[in-house]
Protein backbone atom coordinates (compact mmCIF):
# COMPACT_ATOMS: atom_id res chain seq x y z
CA UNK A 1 -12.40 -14.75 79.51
CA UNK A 2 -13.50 -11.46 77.91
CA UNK A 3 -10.10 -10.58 77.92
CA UNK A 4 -8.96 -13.31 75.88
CA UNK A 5 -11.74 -12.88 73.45
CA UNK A 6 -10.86 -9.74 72.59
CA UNK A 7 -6.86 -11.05 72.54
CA UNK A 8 -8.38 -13.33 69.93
CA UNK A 9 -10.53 -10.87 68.10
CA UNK A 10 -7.89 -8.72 67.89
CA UNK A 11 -4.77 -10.53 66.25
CA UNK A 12 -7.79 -12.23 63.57
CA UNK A 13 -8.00 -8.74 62.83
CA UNK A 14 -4.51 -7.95 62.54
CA UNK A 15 -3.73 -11.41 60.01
CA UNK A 16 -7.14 -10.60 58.40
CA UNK A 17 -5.71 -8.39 55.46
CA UNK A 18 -2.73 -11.16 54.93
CA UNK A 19 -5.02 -14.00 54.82
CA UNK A 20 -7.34 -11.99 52.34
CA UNK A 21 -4.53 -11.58 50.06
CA UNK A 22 -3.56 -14.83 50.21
CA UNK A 23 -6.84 -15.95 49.08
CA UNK A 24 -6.99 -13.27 46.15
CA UNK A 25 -3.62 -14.41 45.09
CA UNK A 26 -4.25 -17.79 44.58
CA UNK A 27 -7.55 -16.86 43.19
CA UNK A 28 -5.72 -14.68 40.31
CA UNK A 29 -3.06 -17.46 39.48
CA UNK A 30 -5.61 -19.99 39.01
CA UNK A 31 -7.71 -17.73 36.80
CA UNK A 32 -4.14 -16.78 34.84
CA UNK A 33 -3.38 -20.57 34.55
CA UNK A 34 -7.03 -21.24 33.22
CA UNK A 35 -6.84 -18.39 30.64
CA UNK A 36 -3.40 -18.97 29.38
CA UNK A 37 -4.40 -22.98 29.01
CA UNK A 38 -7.50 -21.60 27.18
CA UNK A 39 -5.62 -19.31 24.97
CA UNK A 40 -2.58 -21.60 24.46
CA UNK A 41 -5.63 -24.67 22.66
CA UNK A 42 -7.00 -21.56 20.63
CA UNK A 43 -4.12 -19.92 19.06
CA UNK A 44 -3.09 -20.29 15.73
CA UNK A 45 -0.27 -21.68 14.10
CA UNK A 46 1.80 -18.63 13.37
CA UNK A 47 5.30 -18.59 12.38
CA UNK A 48 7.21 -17.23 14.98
CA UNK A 49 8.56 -13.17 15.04
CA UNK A 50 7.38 -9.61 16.32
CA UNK A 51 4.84 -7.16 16.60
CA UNK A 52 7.07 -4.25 17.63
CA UNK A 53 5.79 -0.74 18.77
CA UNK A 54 1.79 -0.46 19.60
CA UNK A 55 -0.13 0.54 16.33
CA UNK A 56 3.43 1.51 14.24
CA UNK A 57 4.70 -2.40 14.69
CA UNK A 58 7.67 -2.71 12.37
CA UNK A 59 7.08 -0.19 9.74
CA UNK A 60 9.44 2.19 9.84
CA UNK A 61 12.44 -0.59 10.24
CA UNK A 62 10.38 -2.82 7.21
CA UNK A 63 10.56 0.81 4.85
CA UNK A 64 14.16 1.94 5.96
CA UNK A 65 15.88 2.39 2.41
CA UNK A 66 18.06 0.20 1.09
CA UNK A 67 20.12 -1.11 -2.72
CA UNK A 68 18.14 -2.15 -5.04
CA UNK A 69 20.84 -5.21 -5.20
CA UNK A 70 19.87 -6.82 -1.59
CA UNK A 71 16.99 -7.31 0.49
CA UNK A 72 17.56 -4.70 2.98
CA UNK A 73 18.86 -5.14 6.60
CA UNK A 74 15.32 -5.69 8.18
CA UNK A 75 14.58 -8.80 6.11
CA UNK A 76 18.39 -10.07 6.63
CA UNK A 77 18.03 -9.88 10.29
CA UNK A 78 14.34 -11.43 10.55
CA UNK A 79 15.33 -13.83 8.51
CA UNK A 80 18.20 -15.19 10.49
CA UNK A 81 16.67 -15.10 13.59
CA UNK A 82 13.24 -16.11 12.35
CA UNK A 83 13.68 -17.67 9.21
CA UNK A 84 12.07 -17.11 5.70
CA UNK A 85 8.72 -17.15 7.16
CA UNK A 86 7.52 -14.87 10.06
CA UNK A 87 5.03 -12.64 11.36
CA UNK A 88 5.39 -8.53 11.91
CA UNK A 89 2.93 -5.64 12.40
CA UNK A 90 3.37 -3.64 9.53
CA UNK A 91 1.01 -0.95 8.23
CA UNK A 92 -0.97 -0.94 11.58
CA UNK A 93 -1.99 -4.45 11.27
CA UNK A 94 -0.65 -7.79 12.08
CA UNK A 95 1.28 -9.15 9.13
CA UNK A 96 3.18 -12.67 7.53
CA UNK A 97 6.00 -11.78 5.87
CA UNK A 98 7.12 -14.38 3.30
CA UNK A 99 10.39 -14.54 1.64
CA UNK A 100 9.90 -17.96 0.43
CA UNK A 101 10.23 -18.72 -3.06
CA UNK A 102 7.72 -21.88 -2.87
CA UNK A 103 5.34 -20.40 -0.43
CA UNK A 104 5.11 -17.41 -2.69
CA UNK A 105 4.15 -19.12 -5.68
CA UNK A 106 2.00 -21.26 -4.02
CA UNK A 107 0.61 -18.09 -3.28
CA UNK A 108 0.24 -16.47 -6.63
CA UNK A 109 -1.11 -19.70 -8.38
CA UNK A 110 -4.14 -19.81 -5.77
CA UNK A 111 -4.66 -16.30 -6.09
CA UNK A 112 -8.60 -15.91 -5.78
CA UNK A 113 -9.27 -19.61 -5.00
CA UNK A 114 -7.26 -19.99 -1.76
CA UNK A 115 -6.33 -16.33 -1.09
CA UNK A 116 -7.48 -13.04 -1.82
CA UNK A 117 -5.66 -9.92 -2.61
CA UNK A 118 -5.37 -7.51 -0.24
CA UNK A 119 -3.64 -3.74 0.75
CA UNK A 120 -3.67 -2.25 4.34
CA UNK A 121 -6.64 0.05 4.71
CA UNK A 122 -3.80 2.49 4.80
CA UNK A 123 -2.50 2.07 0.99
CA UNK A 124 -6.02 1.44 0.51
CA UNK A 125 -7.09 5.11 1.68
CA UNK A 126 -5.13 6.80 -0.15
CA UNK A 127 -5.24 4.46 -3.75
CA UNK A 128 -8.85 4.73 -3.41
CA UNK A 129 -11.36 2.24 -3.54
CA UNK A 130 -11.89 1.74 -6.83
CA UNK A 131 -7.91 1.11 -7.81
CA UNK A 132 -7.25 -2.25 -9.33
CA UNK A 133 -4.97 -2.93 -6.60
CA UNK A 134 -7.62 -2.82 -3.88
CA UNK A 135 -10.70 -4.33 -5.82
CA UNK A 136 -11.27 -7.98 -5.84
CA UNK A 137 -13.97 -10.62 -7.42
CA UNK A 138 -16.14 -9.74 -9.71
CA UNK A 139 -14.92 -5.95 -9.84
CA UNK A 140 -11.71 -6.54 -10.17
CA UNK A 141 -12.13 -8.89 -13.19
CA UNK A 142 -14.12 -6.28 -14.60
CA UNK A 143 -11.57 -3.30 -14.82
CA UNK A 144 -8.32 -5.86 -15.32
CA UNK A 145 -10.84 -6.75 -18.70
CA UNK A 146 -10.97 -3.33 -19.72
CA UNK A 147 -7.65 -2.47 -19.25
CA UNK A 148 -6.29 -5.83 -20.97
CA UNK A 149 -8.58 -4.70 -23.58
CA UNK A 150 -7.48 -0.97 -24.22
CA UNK A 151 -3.77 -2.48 -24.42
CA UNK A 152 -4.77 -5.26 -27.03
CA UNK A 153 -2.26 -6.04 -29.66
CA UNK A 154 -3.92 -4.08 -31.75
CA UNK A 155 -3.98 -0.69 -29.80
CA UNK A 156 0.13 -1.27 -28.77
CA UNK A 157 0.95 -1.61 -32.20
CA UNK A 158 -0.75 1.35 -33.33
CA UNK A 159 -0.60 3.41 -30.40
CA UNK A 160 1.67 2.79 -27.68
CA UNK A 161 5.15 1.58 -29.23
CA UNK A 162 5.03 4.26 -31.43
CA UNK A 163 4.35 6.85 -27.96
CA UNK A 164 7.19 4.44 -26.42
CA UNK A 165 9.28 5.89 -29.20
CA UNK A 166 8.71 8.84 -29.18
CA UNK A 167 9.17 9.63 -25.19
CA UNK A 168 12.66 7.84 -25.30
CA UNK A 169 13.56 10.21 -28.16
CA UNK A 170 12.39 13.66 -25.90
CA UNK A 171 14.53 12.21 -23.43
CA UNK A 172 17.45 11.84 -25.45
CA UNK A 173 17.20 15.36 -27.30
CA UNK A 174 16.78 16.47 -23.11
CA UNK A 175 19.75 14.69 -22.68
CA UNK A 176 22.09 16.21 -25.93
CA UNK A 177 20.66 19.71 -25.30
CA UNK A 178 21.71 19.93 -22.08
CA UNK A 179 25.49 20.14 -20.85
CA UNK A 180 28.10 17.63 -21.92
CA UNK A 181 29.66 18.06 -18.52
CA UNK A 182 25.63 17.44 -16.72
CA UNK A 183 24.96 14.90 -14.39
CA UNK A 184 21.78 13.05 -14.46
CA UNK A 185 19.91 10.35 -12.03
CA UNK A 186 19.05 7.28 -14.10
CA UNK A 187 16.22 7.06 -11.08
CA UNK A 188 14.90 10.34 -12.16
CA UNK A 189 15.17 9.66 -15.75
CA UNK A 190 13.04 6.63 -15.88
CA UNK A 191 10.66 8.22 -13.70
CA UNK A 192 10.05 10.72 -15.75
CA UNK A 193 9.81 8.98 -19.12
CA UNK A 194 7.29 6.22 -17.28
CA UNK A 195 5.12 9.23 -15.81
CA UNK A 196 5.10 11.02 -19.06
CA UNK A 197 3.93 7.89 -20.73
CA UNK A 198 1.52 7.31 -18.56
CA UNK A 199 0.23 10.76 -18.52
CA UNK A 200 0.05 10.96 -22.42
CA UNK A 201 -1.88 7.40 -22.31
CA UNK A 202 -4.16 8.06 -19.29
CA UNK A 203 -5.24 11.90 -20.00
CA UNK A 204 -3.85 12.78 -23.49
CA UNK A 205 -0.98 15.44 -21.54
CA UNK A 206 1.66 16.16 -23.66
CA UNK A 207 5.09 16.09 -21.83
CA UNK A 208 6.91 19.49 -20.56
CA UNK A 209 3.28 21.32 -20.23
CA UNK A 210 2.76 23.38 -17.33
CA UNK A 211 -0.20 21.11 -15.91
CA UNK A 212 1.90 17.98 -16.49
CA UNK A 213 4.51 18.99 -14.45
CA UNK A 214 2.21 19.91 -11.52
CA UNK A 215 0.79 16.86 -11.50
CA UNK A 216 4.33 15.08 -11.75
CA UNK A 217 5.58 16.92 -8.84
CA UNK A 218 2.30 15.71 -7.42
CA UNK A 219 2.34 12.12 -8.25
CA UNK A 220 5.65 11.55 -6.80
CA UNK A 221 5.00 13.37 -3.39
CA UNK A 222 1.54 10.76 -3.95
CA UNK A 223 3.97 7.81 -4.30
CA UNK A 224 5.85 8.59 -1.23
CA UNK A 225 2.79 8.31 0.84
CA UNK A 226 1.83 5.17 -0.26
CA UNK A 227 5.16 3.52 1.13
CA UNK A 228 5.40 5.41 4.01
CA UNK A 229 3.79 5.09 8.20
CA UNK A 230 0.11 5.87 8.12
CA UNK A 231 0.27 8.73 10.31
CA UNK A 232 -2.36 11.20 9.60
CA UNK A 233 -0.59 14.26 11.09
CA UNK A 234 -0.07 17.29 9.48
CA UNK A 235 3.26 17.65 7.47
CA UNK A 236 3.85 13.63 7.40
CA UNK A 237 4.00 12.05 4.14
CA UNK A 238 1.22 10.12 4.01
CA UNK A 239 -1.17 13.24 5.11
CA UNK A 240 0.37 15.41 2.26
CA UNK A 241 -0.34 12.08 -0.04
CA UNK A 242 -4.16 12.12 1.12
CA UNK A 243 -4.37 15.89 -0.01
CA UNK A 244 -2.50 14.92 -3.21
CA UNK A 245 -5.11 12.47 -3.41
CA UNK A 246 -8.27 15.03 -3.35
CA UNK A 247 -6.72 17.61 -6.12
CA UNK A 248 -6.10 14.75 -8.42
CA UNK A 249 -9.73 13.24 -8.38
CA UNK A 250 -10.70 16.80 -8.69
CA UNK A 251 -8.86 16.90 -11.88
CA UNK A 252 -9.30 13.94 -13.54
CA UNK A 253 -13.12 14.05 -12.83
CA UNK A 254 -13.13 17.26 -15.02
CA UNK A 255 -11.48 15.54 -17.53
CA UNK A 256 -13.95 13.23 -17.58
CA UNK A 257 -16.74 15.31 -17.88
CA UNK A 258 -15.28 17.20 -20.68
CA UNK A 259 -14.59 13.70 -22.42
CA UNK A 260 -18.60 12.78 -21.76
CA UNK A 261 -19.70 16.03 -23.42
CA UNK A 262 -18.74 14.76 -26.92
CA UNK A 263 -21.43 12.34 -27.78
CA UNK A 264 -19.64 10.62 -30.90
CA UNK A 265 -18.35 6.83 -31.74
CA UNK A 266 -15.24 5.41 -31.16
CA UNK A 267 -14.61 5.24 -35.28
CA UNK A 268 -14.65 8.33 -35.93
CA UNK A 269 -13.53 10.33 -33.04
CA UNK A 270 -10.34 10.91 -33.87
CA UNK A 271 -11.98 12.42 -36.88
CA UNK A 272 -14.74 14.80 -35.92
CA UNK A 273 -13.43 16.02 -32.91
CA UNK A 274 -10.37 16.58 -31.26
CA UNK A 275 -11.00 14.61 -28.09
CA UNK A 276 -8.26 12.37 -28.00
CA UNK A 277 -8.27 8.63 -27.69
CA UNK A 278 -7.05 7.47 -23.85
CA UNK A 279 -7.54 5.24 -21.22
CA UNK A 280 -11.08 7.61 -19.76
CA UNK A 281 -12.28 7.99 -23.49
CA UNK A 282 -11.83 4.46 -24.25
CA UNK A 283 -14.16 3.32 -21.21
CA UNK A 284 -16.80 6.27 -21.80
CA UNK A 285 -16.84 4.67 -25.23
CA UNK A 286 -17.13 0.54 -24.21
């Protein structure tokens, strides 16, 4: 009898460890099926599509260059196998693309009712958080107010059309003092006569000048980072836009303490000083 009893004891031993994982397997596929049942009633209605990579998603395929006269390969192919509408990572973050001409509107026409305006903390980090683009509400109506205001009717036909004029004609005395044999980037070109606009209109910098050029060179290594994979490693695009970032606020908050210094009214300060009239001046003044 003994004998058999330990017979016994020992092959319940031996089957133990099978019948134990037996029990944990069934135990794990019931808890799956539970969970995915769970998850399947709570997920959203997403359009169908891809994440990608961990953290990078789609980006780099989404920012691959491409002619200005299509859409690029990555929206071609996610579009025919998703169709207009479908989801990505892009920027880090789960994203809806939408390349649908109704949906898009839709969009734009509920723009602070139904939806709210929004950038990737990404763009947002390095556009800082007081750029139109990333504001919203009450904020956002404020400075879109002030800059409707500073280009009024009034101020383009005094100010800016004439400035507009006078640009296109430094580029076109660039353009007949140089080589007849030259070639020149269109791209280029209008860069450079939109930043030199801009640079005479936002901090009075006349074009050609040694710090106008730095800052050029540095606004378009900026611009690069914006549209590029937020990788903050040294030597990456969007880490050399960040620094970018820091020298310009550096600058233009010395501008702006040189423009507060002058404590005189908006009539007569192209008169009695020789601040000129820009986009810092004109809010100093409001």
């Amino acid at each position: 009898m003994a004998a058999m009893m330990a017979s016994i004891t020992s092959e319940l031993l031996f089957f133990l460890p099978f019948i134990l994982l037996a029990v944990l397997s069934f135990y794990t596929i019931t808890v799956a099926k539970c969970n995915a049942g769970r998850t399947k009633k709570k997920r959203p209605n997403l359009p169908p599509g891809a994440v990608g990579w961990p953290f990078i998603g789609e980006t780099f395929g989404y920012l691959r260059a491409h002619p200005a006269t299509s859409i690029g390969q990555f929206m071609n192919q996610h579009i025919a196998r998703y169709g207009k509408i479908y989801r990505s990572s892009l920027f880090g973050h789960p994203t809806v693309v939408s390349a649908d001409a109704g949906l898009n509107r839709y969009i734009l026409q509920n723009e602070g009712r139904l939806f709210e305006v929004s950038y990737p903390p990404s763009i947002g980090g390095i556009l800082g958080k007081w750029s139109m683009l990333v504001l919203v509400g009450h904020h956002h109506r404020e400075m879109r107010s002030i800059a409707l205001d500073f280009l009024s009717s009034a101020h383009l036909r005094a100010v800016l059309l004439p400035e507009v004029e006078r640009h296109t004609l430094l580029i076109l005395r660039d353009w007949l003092l140089s080589s007849s044999s030259a070639v020149f980037s269109a791209q280029h070109e209008a860069k450079k006569f939109t930043y030199n606009l801009m640079a005479k209109n936002l901090m009075s910098m006349e074009p050609g000048e040694e710090e106008t050029e730095r800052l050029r060179l540095e606004y378009v290594t900026f611009m690069k980072g914006v549209v590029s994979a937020p990788l903050k490693f040294p030597g990456t695009a969007y880490s050399k836009a960040l620094k970018v970032q820091r020298q310009q606020h550096s600058t233009v908050n010395t501008l702006l303490v040189l423009y507060s210094i002058v404590p005189v009214s908006l009539a007569h300060i192209h008169v009695h000083t020789r601040i000129p009239m820009n986009v810092h001046t004109h809010i100093l003044l409001l």
